[in-house]
C-alpha atoms as a PDB file:
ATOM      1  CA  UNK A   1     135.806 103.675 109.632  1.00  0.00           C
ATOM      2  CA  UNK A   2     137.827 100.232 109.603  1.00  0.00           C
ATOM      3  CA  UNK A   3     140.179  99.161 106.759  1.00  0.00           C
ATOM      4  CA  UNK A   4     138.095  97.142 104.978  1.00  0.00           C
ATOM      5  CA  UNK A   5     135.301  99.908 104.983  1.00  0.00           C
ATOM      6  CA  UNK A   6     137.936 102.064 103.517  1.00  0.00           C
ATOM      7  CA  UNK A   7     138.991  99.677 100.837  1.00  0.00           C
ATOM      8  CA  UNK A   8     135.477  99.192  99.530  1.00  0.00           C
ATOM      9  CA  UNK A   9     134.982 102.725  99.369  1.00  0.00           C
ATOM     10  CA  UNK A  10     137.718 103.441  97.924  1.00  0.00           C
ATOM     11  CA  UNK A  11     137.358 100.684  95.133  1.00  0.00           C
ATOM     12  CA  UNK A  12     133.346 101.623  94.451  1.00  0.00           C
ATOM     13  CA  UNK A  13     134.462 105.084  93.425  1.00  0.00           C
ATOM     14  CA  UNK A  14     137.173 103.961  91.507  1.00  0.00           C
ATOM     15  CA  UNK A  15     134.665 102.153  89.409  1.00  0.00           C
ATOM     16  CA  UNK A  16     132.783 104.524  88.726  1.00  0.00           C
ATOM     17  CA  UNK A  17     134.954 106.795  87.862  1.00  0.00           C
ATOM     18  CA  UNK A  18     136.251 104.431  85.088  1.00  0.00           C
ATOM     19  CA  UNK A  19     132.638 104.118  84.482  1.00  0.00           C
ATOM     20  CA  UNK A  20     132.661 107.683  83.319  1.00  0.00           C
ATOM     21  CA  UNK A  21     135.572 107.695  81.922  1.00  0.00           C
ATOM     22  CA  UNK A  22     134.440 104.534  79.423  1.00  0.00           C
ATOM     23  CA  UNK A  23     131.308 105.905  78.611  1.00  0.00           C
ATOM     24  CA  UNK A  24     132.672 109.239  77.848  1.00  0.00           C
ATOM     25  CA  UNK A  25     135.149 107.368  75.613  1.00  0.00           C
ATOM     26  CA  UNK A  26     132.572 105.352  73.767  1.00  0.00           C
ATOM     27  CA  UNK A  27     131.811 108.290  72.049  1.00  0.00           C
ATOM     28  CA  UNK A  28     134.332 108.494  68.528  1.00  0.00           C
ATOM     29  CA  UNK A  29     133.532 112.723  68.012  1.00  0.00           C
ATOM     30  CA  UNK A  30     134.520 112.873  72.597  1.00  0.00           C
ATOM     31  CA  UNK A  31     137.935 110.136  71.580  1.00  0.00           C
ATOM     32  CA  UNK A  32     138.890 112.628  68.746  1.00  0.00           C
ATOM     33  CA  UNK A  33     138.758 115.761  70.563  1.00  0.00           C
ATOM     34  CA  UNK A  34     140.628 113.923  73.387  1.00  0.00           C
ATOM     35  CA  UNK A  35     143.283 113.242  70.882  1.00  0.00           C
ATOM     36  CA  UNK A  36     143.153 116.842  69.590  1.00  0.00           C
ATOM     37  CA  UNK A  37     143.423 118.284  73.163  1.00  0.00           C
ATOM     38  CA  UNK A  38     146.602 116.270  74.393  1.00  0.00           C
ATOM     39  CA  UNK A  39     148.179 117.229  71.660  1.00  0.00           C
ATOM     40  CA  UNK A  40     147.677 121.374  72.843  1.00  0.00           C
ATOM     41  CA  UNK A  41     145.016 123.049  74.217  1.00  0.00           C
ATOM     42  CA  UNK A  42     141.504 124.115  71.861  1.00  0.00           C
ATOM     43  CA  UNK A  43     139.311 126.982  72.237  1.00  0.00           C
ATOM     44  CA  UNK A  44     136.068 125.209  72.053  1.00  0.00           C
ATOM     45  CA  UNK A  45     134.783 126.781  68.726  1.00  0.00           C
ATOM     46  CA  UNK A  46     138.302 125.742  67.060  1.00  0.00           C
ATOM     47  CA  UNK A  47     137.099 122.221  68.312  1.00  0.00           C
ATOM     48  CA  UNK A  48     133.632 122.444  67.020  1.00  0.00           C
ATOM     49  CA  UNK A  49     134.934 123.901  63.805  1.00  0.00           C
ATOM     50  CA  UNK A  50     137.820 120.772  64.217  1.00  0.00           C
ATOM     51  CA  UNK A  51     134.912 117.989  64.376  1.00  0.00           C
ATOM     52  CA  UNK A  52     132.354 119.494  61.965  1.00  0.00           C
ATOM     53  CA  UNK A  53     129.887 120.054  64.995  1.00  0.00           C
ATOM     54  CA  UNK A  54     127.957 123.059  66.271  1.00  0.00           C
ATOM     55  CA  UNK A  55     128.482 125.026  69.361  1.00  0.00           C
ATOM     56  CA  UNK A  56     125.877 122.975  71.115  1.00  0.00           C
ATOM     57  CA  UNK A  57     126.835 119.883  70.033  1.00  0.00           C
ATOM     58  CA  UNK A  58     130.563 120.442  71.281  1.00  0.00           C
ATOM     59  CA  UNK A  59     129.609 121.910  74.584  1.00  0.00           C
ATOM     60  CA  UNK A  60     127.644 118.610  75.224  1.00  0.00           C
ATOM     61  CA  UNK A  61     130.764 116.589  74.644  1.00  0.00           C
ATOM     62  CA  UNK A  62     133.228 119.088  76.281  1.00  0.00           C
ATOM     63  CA  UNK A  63     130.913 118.476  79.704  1.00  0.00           C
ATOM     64  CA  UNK A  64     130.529 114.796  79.493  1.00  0.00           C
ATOM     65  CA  UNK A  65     134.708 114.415  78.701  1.00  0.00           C
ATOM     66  CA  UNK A  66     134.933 117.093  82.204  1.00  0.00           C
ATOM     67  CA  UNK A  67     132.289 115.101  84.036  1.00  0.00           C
ATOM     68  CA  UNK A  68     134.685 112.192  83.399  1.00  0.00           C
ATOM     69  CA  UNK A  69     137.894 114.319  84.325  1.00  0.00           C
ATOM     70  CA  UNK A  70     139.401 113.640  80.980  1.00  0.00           C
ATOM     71  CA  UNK A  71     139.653 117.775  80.154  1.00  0.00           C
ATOM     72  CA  UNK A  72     139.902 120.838  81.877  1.00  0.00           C
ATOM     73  CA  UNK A  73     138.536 124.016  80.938  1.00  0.00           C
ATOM     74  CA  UNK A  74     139.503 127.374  81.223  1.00  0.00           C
ATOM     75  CA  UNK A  75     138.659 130.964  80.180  1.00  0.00           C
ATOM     76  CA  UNK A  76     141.392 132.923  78.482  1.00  0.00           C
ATOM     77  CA  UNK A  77     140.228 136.633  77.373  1.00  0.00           C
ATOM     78  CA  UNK A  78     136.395 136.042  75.679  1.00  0.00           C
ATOM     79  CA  UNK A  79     137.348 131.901  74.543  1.00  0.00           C
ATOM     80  CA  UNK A  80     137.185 128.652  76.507  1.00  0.00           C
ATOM     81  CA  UNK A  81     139.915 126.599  76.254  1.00  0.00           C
ATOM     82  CA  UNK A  82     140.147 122.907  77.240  1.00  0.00           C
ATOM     83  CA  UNK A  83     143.008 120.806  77.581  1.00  0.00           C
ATOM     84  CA  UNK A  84     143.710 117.316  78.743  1.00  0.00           C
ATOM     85  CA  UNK A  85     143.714 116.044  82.321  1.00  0.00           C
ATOM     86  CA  UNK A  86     146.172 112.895  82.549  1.00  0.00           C
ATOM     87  CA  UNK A  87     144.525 111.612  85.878  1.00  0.00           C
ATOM     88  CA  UNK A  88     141.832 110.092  84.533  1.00  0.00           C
ATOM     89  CA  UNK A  89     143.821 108.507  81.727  1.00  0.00           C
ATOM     90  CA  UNK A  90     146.723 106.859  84.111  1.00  0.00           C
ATOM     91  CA  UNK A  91     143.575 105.584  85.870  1.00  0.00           C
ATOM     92  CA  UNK A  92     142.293 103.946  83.160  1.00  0.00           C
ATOM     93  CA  UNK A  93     145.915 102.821  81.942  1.00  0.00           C
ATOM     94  CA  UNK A  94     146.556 101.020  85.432  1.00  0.00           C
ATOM     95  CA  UNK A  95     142.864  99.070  85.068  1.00  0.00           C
ATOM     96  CA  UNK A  96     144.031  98.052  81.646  1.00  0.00           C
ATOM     97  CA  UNK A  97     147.475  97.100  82.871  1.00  0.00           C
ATOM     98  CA  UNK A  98     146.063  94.806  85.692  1.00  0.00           C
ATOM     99  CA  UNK A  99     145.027  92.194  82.513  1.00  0.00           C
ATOM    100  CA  UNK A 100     148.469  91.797  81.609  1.00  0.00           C
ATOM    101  CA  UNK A 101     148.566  88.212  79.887  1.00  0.00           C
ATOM    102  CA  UNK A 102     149.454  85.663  82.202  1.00  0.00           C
ATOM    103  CA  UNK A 103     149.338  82.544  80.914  1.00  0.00           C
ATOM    104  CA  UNK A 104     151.331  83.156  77.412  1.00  0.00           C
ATOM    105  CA  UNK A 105     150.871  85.115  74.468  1.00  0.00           C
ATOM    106  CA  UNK A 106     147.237  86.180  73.219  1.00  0.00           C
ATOM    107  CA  UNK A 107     148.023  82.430  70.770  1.00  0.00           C
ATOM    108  CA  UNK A 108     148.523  80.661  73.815  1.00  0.00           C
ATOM    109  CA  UNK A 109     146.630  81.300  76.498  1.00  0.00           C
ATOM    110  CA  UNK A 110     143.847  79.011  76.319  1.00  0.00           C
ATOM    111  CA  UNK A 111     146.274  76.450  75.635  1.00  0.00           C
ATOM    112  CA  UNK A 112     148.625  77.394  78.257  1.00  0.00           C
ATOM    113  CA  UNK A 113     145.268  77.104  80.777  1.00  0.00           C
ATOM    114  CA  UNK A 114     144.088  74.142  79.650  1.00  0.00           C
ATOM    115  CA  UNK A 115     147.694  72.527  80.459  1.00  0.00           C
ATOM    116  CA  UNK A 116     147.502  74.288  83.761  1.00  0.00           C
ATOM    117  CA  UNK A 117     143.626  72.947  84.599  1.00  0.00           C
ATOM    118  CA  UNK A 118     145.107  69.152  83.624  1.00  0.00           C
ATOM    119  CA  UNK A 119     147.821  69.321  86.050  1.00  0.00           C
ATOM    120  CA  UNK A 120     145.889  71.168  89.165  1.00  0.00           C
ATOM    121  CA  UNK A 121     142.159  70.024  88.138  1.00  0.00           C
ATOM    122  CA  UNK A 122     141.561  71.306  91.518  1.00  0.00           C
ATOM    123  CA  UNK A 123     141.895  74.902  90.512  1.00  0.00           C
ATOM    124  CA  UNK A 124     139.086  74.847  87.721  1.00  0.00           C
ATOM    125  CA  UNK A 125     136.251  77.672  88.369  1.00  0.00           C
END
């Protein structure tokens, strides 16, 4: 498989992971428990009983935040536990950190490009 092949892969599946990982994160009941979890691990009915939600309604969250490799599960005695994975989160971290501001603070950015546009009008998209 050449390079480029590679790349494209490699980028596609990056996507979608941080597709999972946004949509799992759209979610305010899935962001709390997140929050709960990297603080120390739950047992899931502690969670439930956390977030005001039934069994069912927790279990649905707990697989969509695993799907997205935000939490990991495991079974201690007759409880589940989850805690958080960081993986998915420095993923997410390094997307975010590729929008660093460039051009200026958030003030001047617009005015910083506009300056930049006069002065190379050859670069406007």
């Amino acid at each position: 498989m050449s390079s480029s092949r590679s790349d494209v892969d490699a980028t596609r599946k990056m996507q979608e992971a941080l597709d999972l990982v946004f949509g799992a994160l759209a979610n305010r009941h899935r962001r709390e428990i997140v929050h709960l979890v990297a603080l120390q691990p739950y047992s899931i009915s502690r969670l439930a009983e956390r977030r005001g939600l039934s069994l069912p309604a927790i279990h649905k969250h707990i697989r969509v935040l695993e799907r997205a490799g935000l939490i990991q599960r495991r079974k201690i005695g007759r409880a589940n536990f989850v805690a958080l994975k960081r993986t998915s989160l420095r993923g997410l971290q390094d997307w975010v950190g590729q929008y660093h501001v460039y051009w200026g603070t958030d003030d001047e950015t617009l005015e910083n490009y506009e300056s930049f546009l006069t002065t190379n009008p050859s670069k406007e998209e």
